[in-house]
C-alpha atoms as a PDB file:
ATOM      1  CA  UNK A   1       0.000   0.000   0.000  1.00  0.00           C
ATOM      2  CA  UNK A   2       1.314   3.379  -0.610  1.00  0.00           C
ATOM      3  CA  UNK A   3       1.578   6.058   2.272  1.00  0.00           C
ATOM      4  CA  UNK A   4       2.714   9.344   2.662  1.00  0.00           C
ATOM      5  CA  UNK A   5       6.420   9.502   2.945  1.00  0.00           C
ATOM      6  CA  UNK A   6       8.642  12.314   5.281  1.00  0.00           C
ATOM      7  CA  UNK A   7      10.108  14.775   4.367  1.00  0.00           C
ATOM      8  CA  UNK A   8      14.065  14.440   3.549  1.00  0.00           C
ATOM      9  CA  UNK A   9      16.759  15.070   0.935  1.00  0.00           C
ATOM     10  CA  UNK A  10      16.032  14.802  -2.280  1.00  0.00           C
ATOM     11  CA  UNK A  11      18.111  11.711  -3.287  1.00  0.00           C
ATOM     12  CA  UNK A  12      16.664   9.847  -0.030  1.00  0.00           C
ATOM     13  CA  UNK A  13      13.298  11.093  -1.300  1.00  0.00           C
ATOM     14  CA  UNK A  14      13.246  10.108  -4.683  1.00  0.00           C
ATOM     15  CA  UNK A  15      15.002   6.272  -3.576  1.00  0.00           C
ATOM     16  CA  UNK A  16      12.108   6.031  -1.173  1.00  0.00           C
ATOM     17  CA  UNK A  17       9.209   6.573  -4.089  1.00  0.00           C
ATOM     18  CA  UNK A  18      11.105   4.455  -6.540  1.00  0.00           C
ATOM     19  CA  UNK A  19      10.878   1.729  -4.206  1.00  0.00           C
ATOM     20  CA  UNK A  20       7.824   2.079  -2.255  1.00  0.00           C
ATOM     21  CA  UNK A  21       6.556   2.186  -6.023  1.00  0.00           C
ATOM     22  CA  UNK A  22       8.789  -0.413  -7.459  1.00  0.00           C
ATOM     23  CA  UNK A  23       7.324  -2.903  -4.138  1.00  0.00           C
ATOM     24  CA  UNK A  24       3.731  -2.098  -4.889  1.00  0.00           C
ATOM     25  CA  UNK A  25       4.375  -3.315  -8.166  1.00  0.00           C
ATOM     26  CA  UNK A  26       5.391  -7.094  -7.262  1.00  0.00           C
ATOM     27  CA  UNK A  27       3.195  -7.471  -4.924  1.00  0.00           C
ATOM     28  CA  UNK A  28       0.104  -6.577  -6.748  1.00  0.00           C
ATOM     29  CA  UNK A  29      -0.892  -3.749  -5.738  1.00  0.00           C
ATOM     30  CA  UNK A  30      -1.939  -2.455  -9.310  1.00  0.00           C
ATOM     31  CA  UNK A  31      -3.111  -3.917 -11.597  1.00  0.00           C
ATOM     32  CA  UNK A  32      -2.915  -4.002 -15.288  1.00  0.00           C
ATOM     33  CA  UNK A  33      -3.742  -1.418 -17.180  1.00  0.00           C
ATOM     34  CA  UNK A  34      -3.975   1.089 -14.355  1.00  0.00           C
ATOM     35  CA  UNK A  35      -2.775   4.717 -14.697  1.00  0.00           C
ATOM     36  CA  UNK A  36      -0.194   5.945 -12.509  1.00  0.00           C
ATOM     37  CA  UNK A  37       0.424   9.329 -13.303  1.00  0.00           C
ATOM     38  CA  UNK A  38       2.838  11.638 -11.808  1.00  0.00           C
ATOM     39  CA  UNK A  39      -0.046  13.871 -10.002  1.00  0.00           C
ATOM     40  CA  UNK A  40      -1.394  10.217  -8.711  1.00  0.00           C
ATOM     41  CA  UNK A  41       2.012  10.313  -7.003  1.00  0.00           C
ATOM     42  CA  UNK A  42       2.149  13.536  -5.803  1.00  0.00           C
ATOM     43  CA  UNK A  43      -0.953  13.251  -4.206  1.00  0.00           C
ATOM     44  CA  UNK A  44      -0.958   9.920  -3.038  1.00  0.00           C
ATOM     45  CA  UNK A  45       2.771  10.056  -1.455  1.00  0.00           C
ATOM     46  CA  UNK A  46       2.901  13.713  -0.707  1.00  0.00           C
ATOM     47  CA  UNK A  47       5.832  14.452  -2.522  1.00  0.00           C
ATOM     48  CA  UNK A  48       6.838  16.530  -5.216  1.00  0.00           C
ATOM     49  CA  UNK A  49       6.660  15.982  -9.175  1.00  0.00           C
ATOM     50  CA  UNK A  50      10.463  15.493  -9.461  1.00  0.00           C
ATOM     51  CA  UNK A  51      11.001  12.248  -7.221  1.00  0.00           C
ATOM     52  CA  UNK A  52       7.100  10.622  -8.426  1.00  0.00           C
ATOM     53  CA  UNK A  53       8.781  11.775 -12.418  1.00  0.00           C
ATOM     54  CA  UNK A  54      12.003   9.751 -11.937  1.00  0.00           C
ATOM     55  CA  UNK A  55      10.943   6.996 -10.267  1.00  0.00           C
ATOM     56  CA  UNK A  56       8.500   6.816 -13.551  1.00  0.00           C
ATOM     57  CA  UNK A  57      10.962   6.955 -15.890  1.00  0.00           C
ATOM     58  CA  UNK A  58      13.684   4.196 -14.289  1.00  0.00           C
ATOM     59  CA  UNK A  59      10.188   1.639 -13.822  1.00  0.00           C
ATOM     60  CA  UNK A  60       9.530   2.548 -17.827  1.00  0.00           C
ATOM     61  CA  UNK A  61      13.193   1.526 -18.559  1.00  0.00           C
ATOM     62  CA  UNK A  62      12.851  -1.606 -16.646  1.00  0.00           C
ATOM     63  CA  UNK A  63       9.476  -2.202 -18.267  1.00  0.00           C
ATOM     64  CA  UNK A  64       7.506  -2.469 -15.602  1.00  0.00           C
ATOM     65  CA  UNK A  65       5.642   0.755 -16.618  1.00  0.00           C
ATOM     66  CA  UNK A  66       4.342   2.040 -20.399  1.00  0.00           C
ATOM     67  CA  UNK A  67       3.020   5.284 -21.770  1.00  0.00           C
ATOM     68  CA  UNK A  68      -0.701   4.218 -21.683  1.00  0.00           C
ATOM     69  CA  UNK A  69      -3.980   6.713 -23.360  1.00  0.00           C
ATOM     70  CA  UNK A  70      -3.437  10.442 -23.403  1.00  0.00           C
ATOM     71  CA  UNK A  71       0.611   9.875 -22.556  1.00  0.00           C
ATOM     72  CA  UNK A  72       0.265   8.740 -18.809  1.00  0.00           C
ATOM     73  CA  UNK A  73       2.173   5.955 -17.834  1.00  0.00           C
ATOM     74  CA  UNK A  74       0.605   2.660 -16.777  1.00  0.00           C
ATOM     75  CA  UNK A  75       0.844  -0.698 -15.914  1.00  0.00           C
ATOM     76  CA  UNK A  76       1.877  -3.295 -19.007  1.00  0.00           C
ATOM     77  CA  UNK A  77      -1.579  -5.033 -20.104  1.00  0.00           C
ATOM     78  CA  UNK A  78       0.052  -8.383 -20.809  1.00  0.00           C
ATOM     79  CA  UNK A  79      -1.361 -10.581 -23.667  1.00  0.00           C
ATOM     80  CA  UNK A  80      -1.731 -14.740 -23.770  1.00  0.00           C
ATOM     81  CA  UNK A  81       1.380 -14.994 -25.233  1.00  0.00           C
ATOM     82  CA  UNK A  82       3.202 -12.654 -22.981  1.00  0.00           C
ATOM     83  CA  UNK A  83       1.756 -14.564 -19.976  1.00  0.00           C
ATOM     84  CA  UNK A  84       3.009 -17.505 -21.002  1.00  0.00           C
ATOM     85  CA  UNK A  85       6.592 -16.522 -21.724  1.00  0.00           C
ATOM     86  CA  UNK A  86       6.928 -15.030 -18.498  1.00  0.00           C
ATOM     87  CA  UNK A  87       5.738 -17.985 -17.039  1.00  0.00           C
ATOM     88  CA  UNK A  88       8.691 -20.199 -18.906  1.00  0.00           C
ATOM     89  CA  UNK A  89      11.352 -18.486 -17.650  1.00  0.00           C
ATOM     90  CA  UNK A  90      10.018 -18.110 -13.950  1.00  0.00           C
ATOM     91  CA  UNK A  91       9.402 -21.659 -13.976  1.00  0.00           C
ATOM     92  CA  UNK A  92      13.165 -21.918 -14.860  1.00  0.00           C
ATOM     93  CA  UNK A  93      14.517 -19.298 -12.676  1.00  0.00           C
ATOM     94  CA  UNK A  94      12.267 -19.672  -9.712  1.00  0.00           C
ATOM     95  CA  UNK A  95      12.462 -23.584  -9.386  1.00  0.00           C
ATOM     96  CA  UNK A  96      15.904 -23.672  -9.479  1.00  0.00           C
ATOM     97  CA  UNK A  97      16.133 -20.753  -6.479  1.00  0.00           C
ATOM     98  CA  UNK A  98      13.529 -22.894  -4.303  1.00  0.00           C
ATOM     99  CA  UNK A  99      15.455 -25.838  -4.950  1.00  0.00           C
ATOM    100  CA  UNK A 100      18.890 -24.454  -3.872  1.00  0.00           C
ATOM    101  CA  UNK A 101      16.642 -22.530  -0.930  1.00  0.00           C
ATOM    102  CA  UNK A 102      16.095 -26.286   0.501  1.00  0.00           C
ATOM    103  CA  UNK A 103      20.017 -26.522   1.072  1.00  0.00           C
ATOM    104  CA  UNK A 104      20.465 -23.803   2.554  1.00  0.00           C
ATOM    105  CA  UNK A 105      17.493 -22.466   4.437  1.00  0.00           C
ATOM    106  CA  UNK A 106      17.854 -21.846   8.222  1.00  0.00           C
ATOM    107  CA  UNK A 107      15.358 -22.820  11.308  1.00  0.00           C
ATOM    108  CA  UNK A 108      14.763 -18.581  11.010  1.00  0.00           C
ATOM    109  CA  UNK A 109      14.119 -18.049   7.555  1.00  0.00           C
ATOM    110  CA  UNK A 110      11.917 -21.213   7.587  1.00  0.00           C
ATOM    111  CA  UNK A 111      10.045 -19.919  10.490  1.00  0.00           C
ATOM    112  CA  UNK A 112       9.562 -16.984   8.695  1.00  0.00           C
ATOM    113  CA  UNK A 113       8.297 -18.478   5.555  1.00  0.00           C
ATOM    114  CA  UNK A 114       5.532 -20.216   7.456  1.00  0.00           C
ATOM    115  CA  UNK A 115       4.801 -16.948   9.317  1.00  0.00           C
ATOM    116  CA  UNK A 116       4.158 -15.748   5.982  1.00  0.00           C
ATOM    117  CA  UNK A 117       1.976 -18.581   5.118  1.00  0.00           C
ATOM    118  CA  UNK A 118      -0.361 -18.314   8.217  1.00  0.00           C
ATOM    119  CA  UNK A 119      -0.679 -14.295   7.386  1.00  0.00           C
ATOM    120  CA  UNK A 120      -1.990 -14.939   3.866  1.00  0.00           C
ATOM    121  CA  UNK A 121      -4.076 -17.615   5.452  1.00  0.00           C
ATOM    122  CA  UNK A 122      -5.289 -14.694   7.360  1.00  0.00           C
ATOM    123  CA  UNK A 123      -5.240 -12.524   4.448  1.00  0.00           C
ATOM    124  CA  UNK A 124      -7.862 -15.111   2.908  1.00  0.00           C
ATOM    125  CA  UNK A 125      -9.974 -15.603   5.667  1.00  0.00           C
ATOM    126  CA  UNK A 126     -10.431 -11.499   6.239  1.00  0.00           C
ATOM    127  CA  UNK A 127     -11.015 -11.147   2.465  1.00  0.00           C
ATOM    128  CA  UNK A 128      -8.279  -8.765   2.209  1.00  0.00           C
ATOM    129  CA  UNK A 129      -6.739  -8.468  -0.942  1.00  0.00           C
ATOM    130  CA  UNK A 130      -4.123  -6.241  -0.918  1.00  0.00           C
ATOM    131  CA  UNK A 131      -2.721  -8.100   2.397  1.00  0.00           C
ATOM    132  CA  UNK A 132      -3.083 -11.514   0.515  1.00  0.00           C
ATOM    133  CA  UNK A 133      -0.771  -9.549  -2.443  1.00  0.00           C
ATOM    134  CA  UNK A 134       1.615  -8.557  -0.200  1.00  0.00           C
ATOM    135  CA  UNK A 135       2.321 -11.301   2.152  1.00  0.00           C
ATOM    136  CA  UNK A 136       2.120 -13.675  -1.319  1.00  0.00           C
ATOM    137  CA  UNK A 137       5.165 -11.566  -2.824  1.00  0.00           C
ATOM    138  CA  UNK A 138       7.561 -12.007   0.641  1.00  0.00           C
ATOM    139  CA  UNK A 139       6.342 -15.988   0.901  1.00  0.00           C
ATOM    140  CA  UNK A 140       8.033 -16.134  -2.706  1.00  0.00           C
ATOM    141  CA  UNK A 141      10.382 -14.356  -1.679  1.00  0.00           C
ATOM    142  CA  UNK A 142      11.839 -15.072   1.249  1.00  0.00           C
ATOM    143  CA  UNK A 143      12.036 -18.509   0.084  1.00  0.00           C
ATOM    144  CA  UNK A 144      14.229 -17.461  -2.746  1.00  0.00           C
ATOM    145  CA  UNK A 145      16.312 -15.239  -0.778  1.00  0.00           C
ATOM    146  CA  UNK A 146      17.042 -18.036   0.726  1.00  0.00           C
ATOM    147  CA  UNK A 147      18.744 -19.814  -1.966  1.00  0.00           C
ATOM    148  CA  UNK A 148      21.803 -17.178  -1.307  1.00  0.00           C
ATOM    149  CA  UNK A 149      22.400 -15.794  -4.737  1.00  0.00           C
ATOM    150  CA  UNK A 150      22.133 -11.922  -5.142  1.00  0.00           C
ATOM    151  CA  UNK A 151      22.105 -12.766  -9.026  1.00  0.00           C
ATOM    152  CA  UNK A 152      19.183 -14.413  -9.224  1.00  0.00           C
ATOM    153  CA  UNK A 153      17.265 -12.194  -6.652  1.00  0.00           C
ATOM    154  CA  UNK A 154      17.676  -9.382  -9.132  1.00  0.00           C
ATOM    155  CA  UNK A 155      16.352 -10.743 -12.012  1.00  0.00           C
ATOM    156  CA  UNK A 156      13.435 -12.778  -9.908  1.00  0.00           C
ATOM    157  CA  UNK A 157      12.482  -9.036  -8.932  1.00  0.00           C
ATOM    158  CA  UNK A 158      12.416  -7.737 -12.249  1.00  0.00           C
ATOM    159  CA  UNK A 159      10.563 -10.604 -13.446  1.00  0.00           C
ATOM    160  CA  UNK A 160       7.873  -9.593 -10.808  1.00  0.00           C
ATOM    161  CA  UNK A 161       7.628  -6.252 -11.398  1.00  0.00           C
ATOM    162  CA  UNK A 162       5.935  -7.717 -14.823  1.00  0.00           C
ATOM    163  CA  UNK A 163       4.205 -10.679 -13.439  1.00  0.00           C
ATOM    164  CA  UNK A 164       2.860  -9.250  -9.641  1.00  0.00           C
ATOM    165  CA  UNK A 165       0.233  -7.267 -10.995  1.00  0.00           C
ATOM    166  CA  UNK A 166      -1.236  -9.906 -13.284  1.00  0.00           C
ATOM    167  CA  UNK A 167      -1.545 -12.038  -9.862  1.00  0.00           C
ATOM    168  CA  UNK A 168      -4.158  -9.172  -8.710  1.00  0.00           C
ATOM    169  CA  UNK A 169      -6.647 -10.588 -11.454  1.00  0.00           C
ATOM    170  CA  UNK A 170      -7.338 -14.018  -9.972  1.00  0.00           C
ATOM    171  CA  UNK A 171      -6.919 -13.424  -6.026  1.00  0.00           C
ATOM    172  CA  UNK A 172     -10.687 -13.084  -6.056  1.00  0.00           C
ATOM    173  CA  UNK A 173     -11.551 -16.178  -7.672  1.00  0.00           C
ATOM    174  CA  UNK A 174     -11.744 -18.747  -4.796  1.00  0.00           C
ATOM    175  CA  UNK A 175     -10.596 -21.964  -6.998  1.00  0.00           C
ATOM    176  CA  UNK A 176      -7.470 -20.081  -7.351  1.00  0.00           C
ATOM    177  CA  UNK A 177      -6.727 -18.850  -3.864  1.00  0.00           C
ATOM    178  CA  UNK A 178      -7.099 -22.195  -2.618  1.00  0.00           C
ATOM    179  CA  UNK A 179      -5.059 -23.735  -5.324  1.00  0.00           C
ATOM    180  CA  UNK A 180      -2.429 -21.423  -4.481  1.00  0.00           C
ATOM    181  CA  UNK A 181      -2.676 -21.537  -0.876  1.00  0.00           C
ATOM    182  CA  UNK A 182      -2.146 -25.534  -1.349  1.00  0.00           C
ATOM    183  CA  UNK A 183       0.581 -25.340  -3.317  1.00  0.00           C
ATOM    184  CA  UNK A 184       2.571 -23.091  -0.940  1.00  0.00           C
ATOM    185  CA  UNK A 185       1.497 -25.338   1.860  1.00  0.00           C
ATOM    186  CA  UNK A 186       3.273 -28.271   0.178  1.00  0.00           C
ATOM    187  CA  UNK A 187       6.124 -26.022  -0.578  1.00  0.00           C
ATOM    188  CA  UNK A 188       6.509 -25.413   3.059  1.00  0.00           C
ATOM    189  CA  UNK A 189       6.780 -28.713   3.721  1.00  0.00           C
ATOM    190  CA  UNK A 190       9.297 -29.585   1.234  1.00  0.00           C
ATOM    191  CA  UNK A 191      11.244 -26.717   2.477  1.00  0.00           C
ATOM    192  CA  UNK A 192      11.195 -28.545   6.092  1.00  0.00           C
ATOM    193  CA  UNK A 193      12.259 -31.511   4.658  1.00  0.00           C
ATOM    194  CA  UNK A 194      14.811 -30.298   3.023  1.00  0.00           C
ATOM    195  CA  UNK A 195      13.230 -31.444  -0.125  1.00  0.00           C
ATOM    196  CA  UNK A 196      14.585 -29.523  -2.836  1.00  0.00           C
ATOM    197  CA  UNK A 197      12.829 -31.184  -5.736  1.00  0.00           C
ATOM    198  CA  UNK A 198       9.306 -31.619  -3.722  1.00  0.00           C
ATOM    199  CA  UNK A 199       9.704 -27.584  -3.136  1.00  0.00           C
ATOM    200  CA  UNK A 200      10.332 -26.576  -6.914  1.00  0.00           C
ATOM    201  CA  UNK A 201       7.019 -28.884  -7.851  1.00  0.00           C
ATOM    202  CA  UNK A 202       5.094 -27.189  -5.487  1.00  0.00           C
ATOM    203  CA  UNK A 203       6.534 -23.576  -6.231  1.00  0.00           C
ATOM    204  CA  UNK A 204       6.603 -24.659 -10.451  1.00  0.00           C
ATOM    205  CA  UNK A 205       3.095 -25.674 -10.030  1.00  0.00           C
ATOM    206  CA  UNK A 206       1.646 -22.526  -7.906  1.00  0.00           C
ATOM    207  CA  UNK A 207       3.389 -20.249 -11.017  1.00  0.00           C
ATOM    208  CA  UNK A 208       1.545 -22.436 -13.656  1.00  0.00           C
ATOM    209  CA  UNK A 209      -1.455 -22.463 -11.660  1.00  0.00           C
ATOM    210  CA  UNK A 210      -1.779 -18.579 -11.640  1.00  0.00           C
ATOM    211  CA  UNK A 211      -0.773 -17.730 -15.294  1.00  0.00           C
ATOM    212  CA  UNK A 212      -3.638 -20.841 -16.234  1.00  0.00           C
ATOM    213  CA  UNK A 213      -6.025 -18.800 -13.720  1.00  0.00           C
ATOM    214  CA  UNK A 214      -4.935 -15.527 -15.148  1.00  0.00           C
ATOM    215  CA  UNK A 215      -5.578 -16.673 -18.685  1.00  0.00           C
ATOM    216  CA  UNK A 216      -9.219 -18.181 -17.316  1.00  0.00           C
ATOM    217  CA  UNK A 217     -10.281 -14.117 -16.258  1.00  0.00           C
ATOM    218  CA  UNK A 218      -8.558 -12.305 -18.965  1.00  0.00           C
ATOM    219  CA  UNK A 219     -10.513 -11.396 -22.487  1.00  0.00           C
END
């Protein structure tokens, strides 16, 4: 969610909108096709137009952001075939991170993990989206945090920025929340076992899962 950030200096200021921004992003908060214009910013964050402008035009060159009607920027409307490309190579990229996470995950970060779980449980049973988003976004990724490789990390990330606000379409069909929800349940598990393979089926199958539920609600 975004709130109103303090006032600072101006390179603290425009860091903090970038990523307050960049966070909303992968975790759903917007969804596709929204506008997010500069005044949006201004208003919403209660900051000025320089810090909402460049952290605008660094999402654009990541493209996580596109000019959209009447030159505002918005969020990428992606298409079947865009959908399931990104799917491909997170399937790739984030099954390999959740299996190297099972090596190496500690008693704390596992704790964690299943903290995370029981809040999106939470999430679910409150009907409250935008927690569901959120606490969905650190489950995934303080699992592949885990796995110890700043490399990957950074292009997970920018695979979300694309891919977390497609997730916002299905959270309110129930078939897919509890799909999900079983899937990182299983992951869990895995993770406990130290079951590397078991983890990347269950994470490989809650990415497929989406994109197929995505694809179910999209015209």
């Amino acid at each position: 969610m975004l709130v109103k950030l303090e006032a600072g200096a101006v390179s603290a200021v425009n860091e903090q909108v970038y990523d307050m921004l960049r966070r909303s992003l992968m975790s759903g908060y917007f969804k596709p096709g929204q506008p997010i214009s500069i005044r949006y910013l201004t208003e919403t964050l209660g900051v000025s137009a320089t810090p909402a402008r460049e952290a605008i035009k660094r999402l654009q060159a990541e493209h996580a952001l596109v000019i959209g009607p009447n030159r505002t920027p918005s969020v990428p409307v992606l298409t079947r075939e865009d959908l399931r490309d990104l799917r491909d190579i997170r399937l790739a990229l984030e099954g390999m991170a959740t299996e190297r996470a099972a090596e190496k995950i500690t008693a704390s970060e596992l704790s964690h993990v299943r903290e995370l779980y029981n809040a999106m449980a939470q999430a679910i049973e409150s009907d409250d989206s935008a927690a569901y988003l959120k606490f969905n976004w650190q489950f995934h990724r303080a699992i592949y945090r885990s796995s110890s490789s700043n490399y990957m990390m950074s292009i997970i990330e920018n695979l979300w920025l694309r891919s977390g606000p497609q997730v916002h379409l299905s959270f309110f069909e129930q078939f897919s929340r509890s799909n999900s929800m079983m899937h990182h349940l299983r992951a869990c598990e895995a993770l406990e076992r130290q079951d590397g393979v078991g983890a990347r089926i269950a994470i490989e199958a809650d990415i497929a899962g989406a994109v197929s539920d995505i694809e179910s609600v999209i015209t």
